[in-house]
C-alpha atoms as a PDB file:
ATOM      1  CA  UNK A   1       9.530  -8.756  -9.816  1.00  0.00           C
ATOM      2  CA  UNK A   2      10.328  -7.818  -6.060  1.00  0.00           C
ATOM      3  CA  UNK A   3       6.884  -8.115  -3.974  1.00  0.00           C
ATOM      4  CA  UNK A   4       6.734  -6.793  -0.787  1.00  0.00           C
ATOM      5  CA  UNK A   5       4.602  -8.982   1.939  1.00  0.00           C
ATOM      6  CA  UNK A   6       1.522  -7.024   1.354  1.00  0.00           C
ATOM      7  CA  UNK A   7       1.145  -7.771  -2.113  1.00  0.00           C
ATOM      8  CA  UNK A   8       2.168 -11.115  -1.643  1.00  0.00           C
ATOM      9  CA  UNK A   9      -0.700 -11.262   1.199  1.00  0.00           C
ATOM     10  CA  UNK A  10      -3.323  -9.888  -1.301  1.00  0.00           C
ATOM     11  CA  UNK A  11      -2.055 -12.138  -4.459  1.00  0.00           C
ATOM     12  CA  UNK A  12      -2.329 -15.542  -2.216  1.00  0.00           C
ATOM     13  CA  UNK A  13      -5.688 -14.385  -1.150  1.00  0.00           C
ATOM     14  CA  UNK A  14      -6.996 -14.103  -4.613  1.00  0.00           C
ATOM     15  CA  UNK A  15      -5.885 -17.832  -5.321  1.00  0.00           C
ATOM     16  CA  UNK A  16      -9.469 -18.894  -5.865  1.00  0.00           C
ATOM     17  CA  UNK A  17     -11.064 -15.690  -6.742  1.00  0.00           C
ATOM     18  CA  UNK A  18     -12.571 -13.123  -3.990  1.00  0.00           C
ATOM     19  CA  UNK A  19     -14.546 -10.733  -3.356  1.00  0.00           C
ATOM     20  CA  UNK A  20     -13.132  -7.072  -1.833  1.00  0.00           C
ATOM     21  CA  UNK A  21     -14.841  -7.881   1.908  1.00  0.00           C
ATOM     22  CA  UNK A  22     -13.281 -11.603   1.356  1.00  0.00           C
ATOM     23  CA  UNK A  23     -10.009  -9.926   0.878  1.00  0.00           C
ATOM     24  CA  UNK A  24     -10.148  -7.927   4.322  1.00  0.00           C
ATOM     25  CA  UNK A  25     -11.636 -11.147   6.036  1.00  0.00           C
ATOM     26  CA  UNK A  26      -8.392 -13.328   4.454  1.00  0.00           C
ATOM     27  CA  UNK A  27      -5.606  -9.914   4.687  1.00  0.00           C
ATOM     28  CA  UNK A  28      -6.934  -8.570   7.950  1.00  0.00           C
ATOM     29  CA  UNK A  29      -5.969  -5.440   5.828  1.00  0.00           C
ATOM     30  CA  UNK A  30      -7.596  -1.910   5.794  1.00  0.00           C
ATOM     31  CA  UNK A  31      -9.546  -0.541   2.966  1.00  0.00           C
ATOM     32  CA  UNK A  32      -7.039   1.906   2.310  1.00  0.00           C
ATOM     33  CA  UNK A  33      -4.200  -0.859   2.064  1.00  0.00           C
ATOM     34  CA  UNK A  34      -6.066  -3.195   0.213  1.00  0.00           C
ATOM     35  CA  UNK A  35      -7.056  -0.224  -2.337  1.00  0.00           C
ATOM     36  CA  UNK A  36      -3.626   0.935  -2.834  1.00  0.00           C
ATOM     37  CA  UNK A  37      -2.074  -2.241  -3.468  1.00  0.00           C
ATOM     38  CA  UNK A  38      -5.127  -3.480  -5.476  1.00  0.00           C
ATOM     39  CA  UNK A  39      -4.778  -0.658  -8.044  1.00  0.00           C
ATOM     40  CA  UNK A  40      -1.079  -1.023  -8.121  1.00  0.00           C
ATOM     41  CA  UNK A  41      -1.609  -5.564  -8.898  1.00  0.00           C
ATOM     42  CA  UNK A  42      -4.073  -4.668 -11.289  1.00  0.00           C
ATOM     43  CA  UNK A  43      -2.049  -1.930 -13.010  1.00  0.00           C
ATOM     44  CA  UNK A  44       0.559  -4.568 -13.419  1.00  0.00           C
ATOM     45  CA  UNK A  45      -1.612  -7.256 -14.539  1.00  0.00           C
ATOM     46  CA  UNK A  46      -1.083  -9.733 -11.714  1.00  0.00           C
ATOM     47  CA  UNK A  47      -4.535  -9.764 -10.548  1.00  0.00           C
ATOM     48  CA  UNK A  48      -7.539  -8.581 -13.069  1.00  0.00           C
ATOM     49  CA  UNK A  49     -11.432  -8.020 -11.838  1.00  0.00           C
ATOM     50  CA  UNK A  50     -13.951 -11.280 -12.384  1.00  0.00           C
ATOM     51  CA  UNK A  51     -16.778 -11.789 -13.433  1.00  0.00           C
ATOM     52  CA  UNK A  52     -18.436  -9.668 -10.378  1.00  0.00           C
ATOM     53  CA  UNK A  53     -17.329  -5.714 -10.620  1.00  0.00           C
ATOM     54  CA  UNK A  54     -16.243  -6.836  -6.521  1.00  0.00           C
ATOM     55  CA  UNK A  55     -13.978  -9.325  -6.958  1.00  0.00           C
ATOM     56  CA  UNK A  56     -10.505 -10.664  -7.988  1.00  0.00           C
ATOM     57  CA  UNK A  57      -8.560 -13.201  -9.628  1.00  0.00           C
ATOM     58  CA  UNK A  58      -4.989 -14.232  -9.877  1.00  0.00           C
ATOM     59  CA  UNK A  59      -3.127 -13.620 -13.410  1.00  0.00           C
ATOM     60  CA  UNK A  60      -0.960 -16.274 -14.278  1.00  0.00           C
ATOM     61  CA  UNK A  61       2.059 -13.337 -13.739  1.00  0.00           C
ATOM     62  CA  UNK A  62       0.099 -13.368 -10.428  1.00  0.00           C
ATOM     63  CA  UNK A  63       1.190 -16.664  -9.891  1.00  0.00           C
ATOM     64  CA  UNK A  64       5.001 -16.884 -11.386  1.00  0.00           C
ATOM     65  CA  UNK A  65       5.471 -13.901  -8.795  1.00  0.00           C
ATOM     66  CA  UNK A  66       3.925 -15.857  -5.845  1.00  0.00           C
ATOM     67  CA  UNK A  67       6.231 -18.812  -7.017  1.00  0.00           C
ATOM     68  CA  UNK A  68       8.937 -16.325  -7.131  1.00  0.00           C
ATOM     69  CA  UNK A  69       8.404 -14.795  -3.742  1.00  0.00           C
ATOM     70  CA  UNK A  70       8.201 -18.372  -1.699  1.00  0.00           C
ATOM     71  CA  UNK A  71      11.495 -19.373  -3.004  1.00  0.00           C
ATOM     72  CA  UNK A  72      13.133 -15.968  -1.882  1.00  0.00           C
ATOM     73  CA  UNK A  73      11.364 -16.114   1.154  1.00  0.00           C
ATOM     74  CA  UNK A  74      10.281 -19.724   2.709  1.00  0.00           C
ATOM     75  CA  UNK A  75       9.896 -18.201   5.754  1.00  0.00           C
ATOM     76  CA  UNK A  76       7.214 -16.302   5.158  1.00  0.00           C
ATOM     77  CA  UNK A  77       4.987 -18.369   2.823  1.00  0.00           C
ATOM     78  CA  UNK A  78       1.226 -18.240   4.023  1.00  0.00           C
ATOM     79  CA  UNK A  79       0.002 -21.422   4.183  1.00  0.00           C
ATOM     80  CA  UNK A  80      -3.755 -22.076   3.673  1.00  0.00           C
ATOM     81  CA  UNK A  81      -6.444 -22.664   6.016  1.00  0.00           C
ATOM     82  CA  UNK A  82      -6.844 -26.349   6.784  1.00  0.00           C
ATOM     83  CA  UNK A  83     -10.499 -25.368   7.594  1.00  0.00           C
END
Protein backbone atom coordinates (compact mmCIF):
# COMPACT_ATOMS: atom_id res chain seq x y z
CA UNK A 1 0.00 0.00 0.00
CA UNK A 2 1.05 3.64 -1.11
CA UNK A 3 0.86 6.02 2.15
CA UNK A 4 1.01 9.44 1.74
CA UNK A 5 3.14 11.47 4.58
CA UNK A 6 0.12 12.19 6.59
CA UNK A 7 -0.82 8.81 7.24
CA UNK A 8 2.54 7.82 7.68
CA UNK A 9 2.75 10.84 10.35
CA UNK A 10 -0.40 9.51 12.18
CA UNK A 11 0.66 5.58 11.95
CA UNK A 12 4.30 6.40 13.60
CA UNK A 13 2.52 8.37 16.19
CA UNK A 14 0.38 5.54 17.26
CA UNK A 15 3.61 3.31 17.78
CA UNK A 16 2.93 3.02 21.49
CA UNK A 17 -0.70 3.68 21.62
CA UNK A 18 -2.27 7.40 21.94
CA UNK A 19 -4.75 9.20 22.76
CA UNK A 20 -6.64 11.72 19.97
CA UNK A 21 -5.08 15.12 21.86
CA UNK A 22 -1.62 12.97 21.96
CA UNK A 23 -1.99 12.61 18.29
CA UNK A 24 -2.30 16.52 17.60
CA UNK A 25 0.53 17.14 20.28
CA UNK A 26 2.91 14.33 18.22
CA UNK A 27 1.21 15.35 14.27
CA UNK A 28 0.93 19.05 14.93
CA UNK A 29 -2.18 18.12 12.76
CA UNK A 30 -5.74 19.67 12.80
CA UNK A 31 -8.77 17.93 14.01
CA UNK A 32 -10.13 17.82 10.72
CA UNK A 33 -6.87 16.09 9.27
CA UNK A 34 -6.38 13.84 11.93
CA UNK A 35 -10.27 12.79 11.61
CA UNK A 36 -10.15 12.19 8.01
CA UNK A 37 -7.18 10.17 7.90
CA UNK A 38 -8.11 8.39 11.19
CA UNK A 39 -11.38 7.04 9.72
CA UNK A 40 -9.72 6.21 6.49
CA UNK A 41 -6.46 3.90 8.84
CA UNK A 42 -9.11 2.46 10.72
CA UNK A 43 -11.33 1.57 7.75
CA UNK A 44 -8.32 -0.22 6.46
CA UNK A 45 -7.36 -1.88 9.54
CA UNK A 46 -3.94 -0.31 10.08
CA UNK A 47 -4.73 1.32 13.24
CA UNK A 48 -7.88 -0.04 15.49
CA UNK A 49 -9.30 1.95 18.81
CA UNK A 50 -7.75 0.66 22.44
CA UNK A 51 -8.82 -0.01 25.23
CA UNK A 52 -9.96 3.85 25.87
CA UNK A 53 -12.93 4.91 23.24
CA UNK A 54 -9.92 8.05 22.71
CA UNK A 55 -7.18 6.35 21.66
CA UNK A 56 -5.18 4.32 19.05
CA UNK A 57 -3.01 1.56 18.32
CA UNK A 58 -0.91 0.34 15.49
CA UNK A 59 -2.17 -2.97 13.54
CA UNK A 60 0.50 -5.11 12.65
CA UNK A 61 -0.59 -4.03 8.69
CA UNK A 62 0.05 -0.69 10.49
CA UNK A 63 3.42 -1.61 10.85
CA UNK A 64 4.42 -3.70 7.47
CA UNK A 65 3.18 -0.30 5.81
CA UNK A 66 5.43 1.92 8.03
CA UNK A 67 8.27 -0.64 7.14
CA UNK A 68 7.17 -0.27 3.65
CA UNK A 69 7.08 3.48 3.51
CA UNK A 70 10.82 4.05 5.16
CA UNK A 71 12.35 1.93 2.57
CA UNK A 72 10.59 3.95 -0.32
CA UNK A 73 11.29 6.97 1.35
CA UNK A 74 14.52 7.22 3.82
CA UNK A 75 14.36 10.63 3.55
CA UNK A 76 11.53 11.25 5.21
CA UNK A 77 11.46 8.72 8.09
CA UNK A 78 10.43 10.50 11.46
CA UNK A 79 12.68 9.66 13.89
CA UNK A 80 11.61 9.59 17.58
CA UNK A 81 12.05 11.96 20.28
CA UNK A 82 15.28 11.35 22.15
CA UNK A 83 13.42 13.07 25.08
Amino acid sequence: MTLTFAQYSILKATIRGVTYRQLEQETSFNHLIINYYIKGLLAIGLIKKGTETSSYQLTDEGENCIDEYERANPALIIKPDSN
